[in-house]
PDB file of N, CA and C in Angstrom:
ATOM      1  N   UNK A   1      67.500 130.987 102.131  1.00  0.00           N
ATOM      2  CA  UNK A   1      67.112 130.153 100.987  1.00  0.00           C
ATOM      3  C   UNK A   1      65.957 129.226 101.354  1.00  0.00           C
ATOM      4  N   UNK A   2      66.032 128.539 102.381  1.00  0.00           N
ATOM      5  CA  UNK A   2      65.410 127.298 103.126  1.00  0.00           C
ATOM      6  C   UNK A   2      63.483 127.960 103.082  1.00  0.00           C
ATOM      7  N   UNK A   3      64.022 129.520 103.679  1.00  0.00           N
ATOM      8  CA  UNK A   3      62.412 130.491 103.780  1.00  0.00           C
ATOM      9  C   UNK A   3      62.026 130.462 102.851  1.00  0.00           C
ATOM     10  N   UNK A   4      62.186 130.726 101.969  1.00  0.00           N
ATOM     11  CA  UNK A   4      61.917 131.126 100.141  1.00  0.00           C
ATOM     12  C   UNK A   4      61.509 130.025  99.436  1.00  0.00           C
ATOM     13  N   UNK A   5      62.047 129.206  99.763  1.00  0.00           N
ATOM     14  CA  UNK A   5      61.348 127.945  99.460  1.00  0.00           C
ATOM     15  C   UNK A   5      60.173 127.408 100.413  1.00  0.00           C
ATOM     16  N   UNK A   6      60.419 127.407 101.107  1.00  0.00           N
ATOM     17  CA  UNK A   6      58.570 127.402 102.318  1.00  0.00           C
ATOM     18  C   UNK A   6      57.993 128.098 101.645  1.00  0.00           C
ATOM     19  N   UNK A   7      57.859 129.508 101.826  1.00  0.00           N
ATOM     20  CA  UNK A   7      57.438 130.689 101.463  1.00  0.00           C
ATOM     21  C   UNK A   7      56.510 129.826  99.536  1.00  0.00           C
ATOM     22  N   UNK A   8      57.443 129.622  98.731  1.00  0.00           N
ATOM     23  CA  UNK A   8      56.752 129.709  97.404  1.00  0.00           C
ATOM     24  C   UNK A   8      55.875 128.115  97.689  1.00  0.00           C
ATOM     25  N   UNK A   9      56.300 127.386  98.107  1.00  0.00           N
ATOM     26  CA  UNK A   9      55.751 125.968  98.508  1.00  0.00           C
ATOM     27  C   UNK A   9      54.451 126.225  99.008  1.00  0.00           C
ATOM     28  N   UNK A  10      53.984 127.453 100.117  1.00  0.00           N
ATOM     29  CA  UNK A  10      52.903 127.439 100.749  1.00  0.00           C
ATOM     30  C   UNK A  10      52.131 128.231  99.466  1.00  0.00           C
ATOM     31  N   UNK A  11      52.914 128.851  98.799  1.00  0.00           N
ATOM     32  CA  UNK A  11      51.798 130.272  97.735  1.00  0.00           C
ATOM     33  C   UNK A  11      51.478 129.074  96.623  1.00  0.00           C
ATOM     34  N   UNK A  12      52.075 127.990  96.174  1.00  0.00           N
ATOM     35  CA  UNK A  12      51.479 127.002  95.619  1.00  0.00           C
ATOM     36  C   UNK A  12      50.461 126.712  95.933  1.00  0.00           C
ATOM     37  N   UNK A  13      50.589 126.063  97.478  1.00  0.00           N
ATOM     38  CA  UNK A  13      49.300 125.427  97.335  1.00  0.00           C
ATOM     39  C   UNK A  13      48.141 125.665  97.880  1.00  0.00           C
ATOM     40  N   UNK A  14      48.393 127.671  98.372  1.00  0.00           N
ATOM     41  CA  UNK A  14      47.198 128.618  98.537  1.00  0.00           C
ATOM     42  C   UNK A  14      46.482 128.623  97.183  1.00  0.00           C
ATOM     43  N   UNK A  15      47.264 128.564  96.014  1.00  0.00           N
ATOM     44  CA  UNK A  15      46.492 129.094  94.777  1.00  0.00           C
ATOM     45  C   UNK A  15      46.096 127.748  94.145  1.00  0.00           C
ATOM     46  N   UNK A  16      46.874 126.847  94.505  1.00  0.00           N
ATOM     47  CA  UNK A  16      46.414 125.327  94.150  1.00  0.00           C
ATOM     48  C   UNK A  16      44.452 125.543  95.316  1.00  0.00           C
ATOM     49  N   UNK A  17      44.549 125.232  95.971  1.00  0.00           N
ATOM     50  CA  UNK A  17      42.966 125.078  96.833  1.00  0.00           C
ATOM     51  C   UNK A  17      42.636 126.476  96.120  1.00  0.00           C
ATOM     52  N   UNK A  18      42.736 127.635  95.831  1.00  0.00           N
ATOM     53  CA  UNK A  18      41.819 128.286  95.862  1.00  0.00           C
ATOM     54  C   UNK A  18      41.361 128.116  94.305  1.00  0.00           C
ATOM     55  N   UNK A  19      42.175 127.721  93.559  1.00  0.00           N
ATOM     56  CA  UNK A  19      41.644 127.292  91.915  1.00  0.00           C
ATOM     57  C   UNK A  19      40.723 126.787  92.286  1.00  0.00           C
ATOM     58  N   UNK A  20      40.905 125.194  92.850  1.00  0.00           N
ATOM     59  CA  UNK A  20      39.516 123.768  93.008  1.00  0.00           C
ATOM     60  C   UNK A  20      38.433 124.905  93.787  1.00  0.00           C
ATOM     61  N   UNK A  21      38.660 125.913  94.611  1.00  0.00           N
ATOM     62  CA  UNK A  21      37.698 126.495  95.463  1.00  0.00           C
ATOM     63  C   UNK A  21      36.588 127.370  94.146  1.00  0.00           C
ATOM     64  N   UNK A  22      37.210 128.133  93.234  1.00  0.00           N
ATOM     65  CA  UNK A  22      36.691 128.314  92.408  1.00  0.00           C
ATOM     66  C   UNK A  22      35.868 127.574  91.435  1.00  0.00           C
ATOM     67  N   UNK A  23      36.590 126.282  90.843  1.00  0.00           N
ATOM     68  CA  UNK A  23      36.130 125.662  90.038  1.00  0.00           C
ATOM     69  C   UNK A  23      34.653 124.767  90.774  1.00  0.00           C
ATOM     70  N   UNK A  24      34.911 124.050  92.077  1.00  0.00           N
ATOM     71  CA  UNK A  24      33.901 124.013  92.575  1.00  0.00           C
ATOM     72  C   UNK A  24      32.563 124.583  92.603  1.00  0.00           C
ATOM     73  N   UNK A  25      32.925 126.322  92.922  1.00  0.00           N
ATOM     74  CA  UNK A  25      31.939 127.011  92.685  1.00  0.00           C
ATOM     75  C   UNK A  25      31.387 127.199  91.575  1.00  0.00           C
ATOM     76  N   UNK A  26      31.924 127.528  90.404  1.00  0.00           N
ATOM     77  CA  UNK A  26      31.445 127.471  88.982  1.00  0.00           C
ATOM     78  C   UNK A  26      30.944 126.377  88.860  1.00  0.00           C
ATOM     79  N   UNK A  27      31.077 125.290  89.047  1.00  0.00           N
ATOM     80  CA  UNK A  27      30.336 124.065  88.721  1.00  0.00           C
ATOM     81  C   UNK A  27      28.864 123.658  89.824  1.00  0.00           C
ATOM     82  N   UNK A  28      28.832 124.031  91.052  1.00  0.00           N
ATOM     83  CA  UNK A  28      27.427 124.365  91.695  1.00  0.00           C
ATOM     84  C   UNK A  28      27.178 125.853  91.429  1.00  0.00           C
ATOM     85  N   UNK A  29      27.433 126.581  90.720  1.00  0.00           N
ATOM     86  CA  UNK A  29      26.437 127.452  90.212  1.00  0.00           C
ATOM     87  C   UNK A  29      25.504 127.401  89.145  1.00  0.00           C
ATOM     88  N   UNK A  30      26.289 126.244  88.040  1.00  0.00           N
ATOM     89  CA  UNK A  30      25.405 125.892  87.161  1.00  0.00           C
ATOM     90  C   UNK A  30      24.320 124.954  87.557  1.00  0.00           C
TER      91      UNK A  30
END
């Protein structure tokens, strides 16, 4: 149980930074 919860905790906040990593970019591309 304890893993699974690490586990979704870290895929949060891979996709949390890689959103701002995106949005960053869209915004110095314009």
């Amino acid at each position: 149980m304890k893993l699974s919860i690490v586990a979704l905790g870290l895929l949060s906040m891979a996709g949390v930074l890689i959103c701002t990593y995106l949005i960053l970019k869209s915004l110095s591309a314009i």
